[in-house]
C-alpha atoms as a PDB file:
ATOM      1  CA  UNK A   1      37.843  54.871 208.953  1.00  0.00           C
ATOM      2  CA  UNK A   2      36.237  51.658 209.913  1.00  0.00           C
ATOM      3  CA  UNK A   3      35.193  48.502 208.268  1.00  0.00           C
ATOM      4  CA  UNK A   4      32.076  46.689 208.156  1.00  0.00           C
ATOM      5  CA  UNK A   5      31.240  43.364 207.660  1.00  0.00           C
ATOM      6  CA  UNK A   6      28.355  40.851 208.580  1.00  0.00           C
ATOM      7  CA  UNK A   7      27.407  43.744 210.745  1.00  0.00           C
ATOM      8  CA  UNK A   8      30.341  44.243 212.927  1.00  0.00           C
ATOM      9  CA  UNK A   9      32.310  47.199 212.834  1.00  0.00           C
ATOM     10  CA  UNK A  10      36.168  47.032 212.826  1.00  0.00           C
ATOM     11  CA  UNK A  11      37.941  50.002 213.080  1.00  0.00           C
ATOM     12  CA  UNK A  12      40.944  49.916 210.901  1.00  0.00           C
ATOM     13  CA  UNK A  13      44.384  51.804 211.841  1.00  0.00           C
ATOM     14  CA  UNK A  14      45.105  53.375 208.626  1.00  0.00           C
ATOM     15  CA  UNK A  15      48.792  53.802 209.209  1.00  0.00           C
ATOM     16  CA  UNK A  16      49.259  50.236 209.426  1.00  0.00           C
ATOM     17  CA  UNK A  17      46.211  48.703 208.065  1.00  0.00           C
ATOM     18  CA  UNK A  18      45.858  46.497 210.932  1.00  0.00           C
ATOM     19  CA  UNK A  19      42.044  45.402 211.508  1.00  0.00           C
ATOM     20  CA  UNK A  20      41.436  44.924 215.428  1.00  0.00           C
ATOM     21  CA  UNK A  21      39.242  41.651 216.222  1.00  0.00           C
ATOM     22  CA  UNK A  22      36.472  42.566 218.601  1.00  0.00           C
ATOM     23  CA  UNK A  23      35.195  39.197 218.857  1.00  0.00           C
ATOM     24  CA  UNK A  24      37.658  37.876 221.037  1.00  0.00           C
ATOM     25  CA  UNK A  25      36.308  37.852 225.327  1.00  0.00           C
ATOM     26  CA  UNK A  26      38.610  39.524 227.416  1.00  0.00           C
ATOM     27  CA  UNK A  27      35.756  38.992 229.954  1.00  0.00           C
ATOM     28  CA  UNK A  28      36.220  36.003 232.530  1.00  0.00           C
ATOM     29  CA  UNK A  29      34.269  35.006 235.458  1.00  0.00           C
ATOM     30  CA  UNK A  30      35.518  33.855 239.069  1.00  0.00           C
ATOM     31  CA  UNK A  31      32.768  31.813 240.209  1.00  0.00           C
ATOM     32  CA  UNK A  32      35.077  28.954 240.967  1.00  0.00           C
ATOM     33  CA  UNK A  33      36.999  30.942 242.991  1.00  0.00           C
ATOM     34  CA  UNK A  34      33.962  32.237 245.011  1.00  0.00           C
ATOM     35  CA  UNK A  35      32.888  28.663 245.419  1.00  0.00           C
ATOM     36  CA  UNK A  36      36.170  27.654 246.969  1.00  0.00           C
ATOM     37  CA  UNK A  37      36.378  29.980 249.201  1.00  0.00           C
ATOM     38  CA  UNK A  38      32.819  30.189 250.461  1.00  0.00           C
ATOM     39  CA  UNK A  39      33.205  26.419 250.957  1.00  0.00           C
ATOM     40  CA  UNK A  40      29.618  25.905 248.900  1.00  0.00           C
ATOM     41  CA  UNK A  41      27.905  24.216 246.489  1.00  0.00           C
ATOM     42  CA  UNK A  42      25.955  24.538 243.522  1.00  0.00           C
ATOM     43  CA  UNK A  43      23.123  23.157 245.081  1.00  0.00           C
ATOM     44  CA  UNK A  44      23.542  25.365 248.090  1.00  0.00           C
ATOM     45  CA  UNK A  45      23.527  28.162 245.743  1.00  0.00           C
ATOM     46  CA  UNK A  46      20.340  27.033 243.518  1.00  0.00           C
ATOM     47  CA  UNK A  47      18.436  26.622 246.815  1.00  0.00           C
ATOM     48  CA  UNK A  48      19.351  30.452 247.725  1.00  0.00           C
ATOM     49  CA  UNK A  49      19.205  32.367 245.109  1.00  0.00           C
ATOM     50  CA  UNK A  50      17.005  29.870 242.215  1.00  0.00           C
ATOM     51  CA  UNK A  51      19.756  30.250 239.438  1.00  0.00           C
ATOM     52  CA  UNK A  52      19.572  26.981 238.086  1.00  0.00           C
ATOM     53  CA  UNK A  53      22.199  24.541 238.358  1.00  0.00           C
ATOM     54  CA  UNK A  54      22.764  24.202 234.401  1.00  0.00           C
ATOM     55  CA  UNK A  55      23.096  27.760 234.147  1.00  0.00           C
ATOM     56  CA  UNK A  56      26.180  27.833 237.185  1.00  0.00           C
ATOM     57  CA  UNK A  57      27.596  25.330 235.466  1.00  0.00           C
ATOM     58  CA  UNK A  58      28.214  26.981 231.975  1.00  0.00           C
ATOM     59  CA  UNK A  59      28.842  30.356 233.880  1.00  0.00           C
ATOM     60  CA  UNK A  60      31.731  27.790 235.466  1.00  0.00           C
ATOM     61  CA  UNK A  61      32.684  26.844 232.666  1.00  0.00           C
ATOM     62  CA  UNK A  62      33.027  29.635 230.577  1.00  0.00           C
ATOM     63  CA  UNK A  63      30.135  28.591 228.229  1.00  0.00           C
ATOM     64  CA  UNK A  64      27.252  31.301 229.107  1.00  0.00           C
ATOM     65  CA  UNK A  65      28.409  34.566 227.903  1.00  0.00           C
ATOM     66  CA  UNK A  66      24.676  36.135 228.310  1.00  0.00           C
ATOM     67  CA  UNK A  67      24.850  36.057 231.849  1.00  0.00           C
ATOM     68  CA  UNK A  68      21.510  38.679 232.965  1.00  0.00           C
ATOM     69  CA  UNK A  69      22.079  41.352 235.588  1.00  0.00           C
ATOM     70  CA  UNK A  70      19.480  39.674 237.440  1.00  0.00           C
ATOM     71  CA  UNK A  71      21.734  36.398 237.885  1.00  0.00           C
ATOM     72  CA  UNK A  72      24.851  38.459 238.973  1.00  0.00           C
ATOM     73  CA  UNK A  73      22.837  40.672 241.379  1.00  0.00           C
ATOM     74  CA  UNK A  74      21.690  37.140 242.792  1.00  0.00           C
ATOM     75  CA  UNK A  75      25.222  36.223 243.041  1.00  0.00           C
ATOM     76  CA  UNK A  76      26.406  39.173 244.177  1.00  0.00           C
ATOM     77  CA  UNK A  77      23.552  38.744 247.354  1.00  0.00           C
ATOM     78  CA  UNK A  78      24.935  35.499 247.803  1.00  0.00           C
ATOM     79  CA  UNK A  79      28.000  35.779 248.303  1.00  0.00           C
ATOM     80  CA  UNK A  80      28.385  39.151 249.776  1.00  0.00           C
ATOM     81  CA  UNK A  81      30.341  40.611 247.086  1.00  0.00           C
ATOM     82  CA  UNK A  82      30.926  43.216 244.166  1.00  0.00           C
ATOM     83  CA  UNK A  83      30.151  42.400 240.791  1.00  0.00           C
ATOM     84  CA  UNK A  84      34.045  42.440 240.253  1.00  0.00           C
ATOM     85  CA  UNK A  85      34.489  39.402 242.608  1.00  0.00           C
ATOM     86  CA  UNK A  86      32.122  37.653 240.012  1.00  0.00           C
ATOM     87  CA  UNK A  87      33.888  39.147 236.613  1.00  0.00           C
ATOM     88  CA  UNK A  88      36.447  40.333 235.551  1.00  0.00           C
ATOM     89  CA  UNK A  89      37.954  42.471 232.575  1.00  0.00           C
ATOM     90  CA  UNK A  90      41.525  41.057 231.021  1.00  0.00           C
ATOM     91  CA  UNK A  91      43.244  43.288 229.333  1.00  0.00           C
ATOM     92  CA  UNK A  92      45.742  42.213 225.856  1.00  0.00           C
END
């Protein structure tokens, strides 16, 4: 059974009636981290790759949650890495 409202579907548990929230991110990005350690800079990495500077920032800070594949495979060149060095999946 599931429930729909303003177009998002909630499945229900019917045994307990519990509705489960699927607008909450369990998705969180590490580009801090990656920063750190490759001893860089935003500017360093605009000049590279041509994200812009406003858009590492709200990546950094959490704010850009439509990140496109083409910015990640960018950062992914960049640094050298897997796309799970960049993001990462936290479970409840």
């Amino acid at each position: 059974m599931t429930y729909h409202t303003m177009n998002i579907i909630y499945p229900i548990n019917c045994q307990v009636c519990q509705i489960i929230d699927y607008n909450f991110i369990m998705i969180i990005f590490k580009l801090d981290d990656l920063i750190w350690e490759h001893r860089t800079t935003a500017e360093d990495i605009f000049q590279k790759t041509g994200i812009g500077k406003s858009t590492l920032s709200t990546i950094r800070n959490g704010k850009n949650l439509n990140v496109s594949l083409r910015t990640l495979d960018r950062l992914c060149k960049y640094f050298n890495c897997k796309i799970s060095d960049i993001i990462e999946y936290v479970e409840d």
